[in-house]
C-alpha atoms as a PDB file:
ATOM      1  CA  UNK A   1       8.369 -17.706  -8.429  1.00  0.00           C
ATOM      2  CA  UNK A   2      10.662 -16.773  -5.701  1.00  0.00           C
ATOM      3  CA  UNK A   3       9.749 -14.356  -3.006  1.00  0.00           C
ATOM      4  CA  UNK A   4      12.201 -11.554  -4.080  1.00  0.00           C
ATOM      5  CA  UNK A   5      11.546 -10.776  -7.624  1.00  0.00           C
ATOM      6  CA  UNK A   6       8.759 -11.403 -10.451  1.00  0.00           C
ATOM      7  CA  UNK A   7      10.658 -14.324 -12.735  1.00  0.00           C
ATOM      8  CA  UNK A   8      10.368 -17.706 -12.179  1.00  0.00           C
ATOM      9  CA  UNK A   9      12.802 -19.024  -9.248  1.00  0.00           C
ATOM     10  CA  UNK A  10      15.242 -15.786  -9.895  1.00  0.00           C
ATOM     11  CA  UNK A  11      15.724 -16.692 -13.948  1.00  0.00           C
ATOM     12  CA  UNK A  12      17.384 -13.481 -14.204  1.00  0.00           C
ATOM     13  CA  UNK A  13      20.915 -12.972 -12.708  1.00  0.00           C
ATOM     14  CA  UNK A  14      21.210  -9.417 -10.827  1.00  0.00           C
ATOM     15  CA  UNK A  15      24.557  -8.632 -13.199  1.00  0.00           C
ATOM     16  CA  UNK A  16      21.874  -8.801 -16.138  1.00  0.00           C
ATOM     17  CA  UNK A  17      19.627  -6.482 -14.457  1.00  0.00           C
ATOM     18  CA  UNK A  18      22.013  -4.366 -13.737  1.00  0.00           C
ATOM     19  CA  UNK A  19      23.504  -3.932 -17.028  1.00  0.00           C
ATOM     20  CA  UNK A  20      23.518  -0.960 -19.475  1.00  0.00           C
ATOM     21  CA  UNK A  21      24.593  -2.461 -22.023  1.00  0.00           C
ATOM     22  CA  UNK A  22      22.150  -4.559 -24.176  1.00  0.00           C
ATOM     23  CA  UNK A  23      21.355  -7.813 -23.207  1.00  0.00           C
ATOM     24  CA  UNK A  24      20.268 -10.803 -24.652  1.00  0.00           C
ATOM     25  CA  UNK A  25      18.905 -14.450 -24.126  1.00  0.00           C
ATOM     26  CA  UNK A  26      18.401 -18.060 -25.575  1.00  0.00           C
ATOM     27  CA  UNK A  27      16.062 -19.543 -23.767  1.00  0.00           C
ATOM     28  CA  UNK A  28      13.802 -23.483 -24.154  1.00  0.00           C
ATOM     29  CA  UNK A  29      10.881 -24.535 -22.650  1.00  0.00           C
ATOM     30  CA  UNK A  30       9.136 -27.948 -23.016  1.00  0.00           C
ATOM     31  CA  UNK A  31       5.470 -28.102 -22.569  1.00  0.00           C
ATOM     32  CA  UNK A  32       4.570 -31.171 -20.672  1.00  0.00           C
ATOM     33  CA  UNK A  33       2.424 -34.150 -22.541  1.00  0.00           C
ATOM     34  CA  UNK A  34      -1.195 -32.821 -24.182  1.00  0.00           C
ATOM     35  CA  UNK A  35      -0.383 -28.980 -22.781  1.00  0.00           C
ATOM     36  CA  UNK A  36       1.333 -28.106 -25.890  1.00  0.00           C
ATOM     37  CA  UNK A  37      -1.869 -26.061 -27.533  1.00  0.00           C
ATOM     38  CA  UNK A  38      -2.145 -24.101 -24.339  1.00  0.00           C
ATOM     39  CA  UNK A  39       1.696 -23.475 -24.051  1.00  0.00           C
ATOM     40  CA  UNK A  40       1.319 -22.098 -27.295  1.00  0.00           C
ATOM     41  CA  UNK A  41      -1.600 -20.186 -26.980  1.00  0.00           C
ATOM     42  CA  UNK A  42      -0.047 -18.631 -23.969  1.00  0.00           C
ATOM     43  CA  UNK A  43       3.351 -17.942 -26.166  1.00  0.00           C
ATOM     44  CA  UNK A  44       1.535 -16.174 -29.129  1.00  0.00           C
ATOM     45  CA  UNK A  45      -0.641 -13.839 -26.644  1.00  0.00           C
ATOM     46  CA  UNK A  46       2.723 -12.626 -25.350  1.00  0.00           C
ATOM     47  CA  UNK A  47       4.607 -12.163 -28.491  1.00  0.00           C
ATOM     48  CA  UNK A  48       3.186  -8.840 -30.099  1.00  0.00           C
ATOM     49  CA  UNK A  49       3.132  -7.118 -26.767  1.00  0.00           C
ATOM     50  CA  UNK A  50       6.717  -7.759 -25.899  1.00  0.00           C
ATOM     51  CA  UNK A  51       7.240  -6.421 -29.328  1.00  0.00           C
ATOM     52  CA  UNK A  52       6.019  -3.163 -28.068  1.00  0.00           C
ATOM     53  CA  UNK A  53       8.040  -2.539 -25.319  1.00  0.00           C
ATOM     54  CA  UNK A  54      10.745   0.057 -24.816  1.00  0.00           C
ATOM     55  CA  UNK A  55      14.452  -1.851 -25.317  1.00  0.00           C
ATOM     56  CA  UNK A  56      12.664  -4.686 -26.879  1.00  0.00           C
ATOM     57  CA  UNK A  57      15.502  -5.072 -29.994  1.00  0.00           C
ATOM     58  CA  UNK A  58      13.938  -8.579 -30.488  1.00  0.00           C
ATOM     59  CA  UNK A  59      12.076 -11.337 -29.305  1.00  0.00           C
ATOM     60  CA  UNK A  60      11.513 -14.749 -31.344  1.00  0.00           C
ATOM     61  CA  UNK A  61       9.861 -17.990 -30.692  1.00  0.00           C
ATOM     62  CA  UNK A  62      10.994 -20.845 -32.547  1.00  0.00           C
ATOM     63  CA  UNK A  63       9.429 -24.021 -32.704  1.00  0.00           C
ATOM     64  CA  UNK A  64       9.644 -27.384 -34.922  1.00  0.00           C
ATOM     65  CA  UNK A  65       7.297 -29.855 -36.471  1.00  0.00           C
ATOM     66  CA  UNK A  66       9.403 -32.687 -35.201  1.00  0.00           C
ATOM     67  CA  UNK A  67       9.111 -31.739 -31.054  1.00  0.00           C
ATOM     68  CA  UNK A  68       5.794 -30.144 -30.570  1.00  0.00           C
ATOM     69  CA  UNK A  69       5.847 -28.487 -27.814  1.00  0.00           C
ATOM     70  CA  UNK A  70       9.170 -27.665 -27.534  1.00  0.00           C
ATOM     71  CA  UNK A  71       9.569 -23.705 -27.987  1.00  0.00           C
ATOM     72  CA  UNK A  72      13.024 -21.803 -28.631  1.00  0.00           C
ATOM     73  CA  UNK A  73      13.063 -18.012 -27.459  1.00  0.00           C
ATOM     74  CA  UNK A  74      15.735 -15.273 -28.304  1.00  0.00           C
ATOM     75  CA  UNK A  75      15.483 -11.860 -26.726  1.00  0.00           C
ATOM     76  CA  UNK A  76      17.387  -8.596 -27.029  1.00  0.00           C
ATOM     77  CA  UNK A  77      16.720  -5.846 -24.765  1.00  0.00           C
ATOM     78  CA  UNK A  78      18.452  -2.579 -24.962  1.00  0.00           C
ATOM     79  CA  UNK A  79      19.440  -2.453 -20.818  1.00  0.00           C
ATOM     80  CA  UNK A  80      18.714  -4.801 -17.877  1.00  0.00           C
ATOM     81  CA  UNK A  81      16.431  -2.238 -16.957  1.00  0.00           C
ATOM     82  CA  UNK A  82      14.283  -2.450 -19.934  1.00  0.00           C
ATOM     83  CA  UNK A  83      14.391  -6.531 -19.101  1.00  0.00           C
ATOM     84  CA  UNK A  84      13.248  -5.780 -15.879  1.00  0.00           C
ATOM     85  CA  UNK A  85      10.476  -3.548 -17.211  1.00  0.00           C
ATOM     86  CA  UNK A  86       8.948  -6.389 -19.202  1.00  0.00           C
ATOM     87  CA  UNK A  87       9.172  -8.841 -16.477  1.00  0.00           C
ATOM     88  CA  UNK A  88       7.052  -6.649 -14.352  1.00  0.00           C
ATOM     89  CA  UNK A  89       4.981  -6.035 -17.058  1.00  0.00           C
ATOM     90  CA  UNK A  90       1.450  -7.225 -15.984  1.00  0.00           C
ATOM     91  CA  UNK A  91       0.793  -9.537 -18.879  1.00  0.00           C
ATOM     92  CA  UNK A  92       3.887 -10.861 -17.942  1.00  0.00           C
ATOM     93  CA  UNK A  93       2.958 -11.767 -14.511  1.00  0.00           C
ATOM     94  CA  UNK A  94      -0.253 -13.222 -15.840  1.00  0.00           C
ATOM     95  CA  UNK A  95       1.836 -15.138 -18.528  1.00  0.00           C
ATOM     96  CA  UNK A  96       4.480 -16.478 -15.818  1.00  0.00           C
ATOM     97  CA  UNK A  97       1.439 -18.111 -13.368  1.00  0.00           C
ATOM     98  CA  UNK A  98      -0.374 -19.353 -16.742  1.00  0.00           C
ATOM     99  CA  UNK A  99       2.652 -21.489 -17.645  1.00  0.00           C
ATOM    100  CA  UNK A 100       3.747 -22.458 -14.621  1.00  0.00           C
ATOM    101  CA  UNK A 101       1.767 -25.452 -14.777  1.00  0.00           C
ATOM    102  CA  UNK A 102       2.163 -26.248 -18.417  1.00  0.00           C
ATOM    103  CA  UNK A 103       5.887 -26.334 -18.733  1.00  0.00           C
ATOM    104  CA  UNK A 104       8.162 -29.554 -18.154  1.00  0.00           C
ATOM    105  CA  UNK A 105      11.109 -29.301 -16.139  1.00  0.00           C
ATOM    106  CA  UNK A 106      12.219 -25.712 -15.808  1.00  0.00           C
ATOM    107  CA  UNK A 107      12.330 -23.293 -17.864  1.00  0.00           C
ATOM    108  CA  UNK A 108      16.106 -23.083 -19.240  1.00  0.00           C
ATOM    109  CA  UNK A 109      17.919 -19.338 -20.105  1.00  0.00           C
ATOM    110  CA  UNK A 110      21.536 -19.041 -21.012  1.00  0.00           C
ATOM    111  CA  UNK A 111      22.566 -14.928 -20.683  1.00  0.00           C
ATOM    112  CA  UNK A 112      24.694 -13.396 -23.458  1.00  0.00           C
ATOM    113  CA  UNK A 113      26.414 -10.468 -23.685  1.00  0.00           C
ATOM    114  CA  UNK A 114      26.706  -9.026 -27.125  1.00  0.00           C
ATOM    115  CA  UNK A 115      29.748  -8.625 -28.689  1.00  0.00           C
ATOM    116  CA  UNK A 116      29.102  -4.987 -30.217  1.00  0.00           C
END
């Protein structure tokens, strides 16, 4: 986590933050070698209370039988604001530290800007 906001190592770029426009993500993580079940655990605790939140248009975790371990995310949010509302979100916190020692590599996120 870096100093100045509450992602890991500034994951979100300030122009998506400051957008008020929806925004969206594809993000991958890899958890590292017999952390898999925890990585997991971790993802599904997350999952129905992201669904929850204000601007949350969607958020889905996608995973395959052939990488375990290996988890696809896709999130919509209706502002950067709302994004930066579920960042700060406590169980978010809690979920950032949990993983931080399960994941392999970094975490990978690749910004998009719908269309319409």
């Amino acid at each position: 986590m870096s100093t100045d906001d509450t992602t890991p190592n500034g994951l979100i770029p300030a122009a998506i933050l400051a957008s008020d426009t929806p925004v969206a993500v594809y993000g991958y993580a890899r958890a590292k070698a017999g952390e898999e079940g925890r990585m997991l655990g971790e993802i599904q605790a997350i999952i129905g209370l992201t669904r929850k939140e204000d601007g949350c248009e969607q958020y889905v975790v996608h995973t395959t039988p052939d990488q375990p371990g290996a988890f696809a995310f896709y999130e919509r949010w209706s502002s950067g604001a709302h994004l930066l509302a579920h960042v700060s979100q406590p169980f978010m916190q809690t979920y950032f530290a949990a993983i931080a020692g399960l994941v392999e590599g970094e975490l990978e996120a690749h910004w998009l800007h719908p269309l319409s």
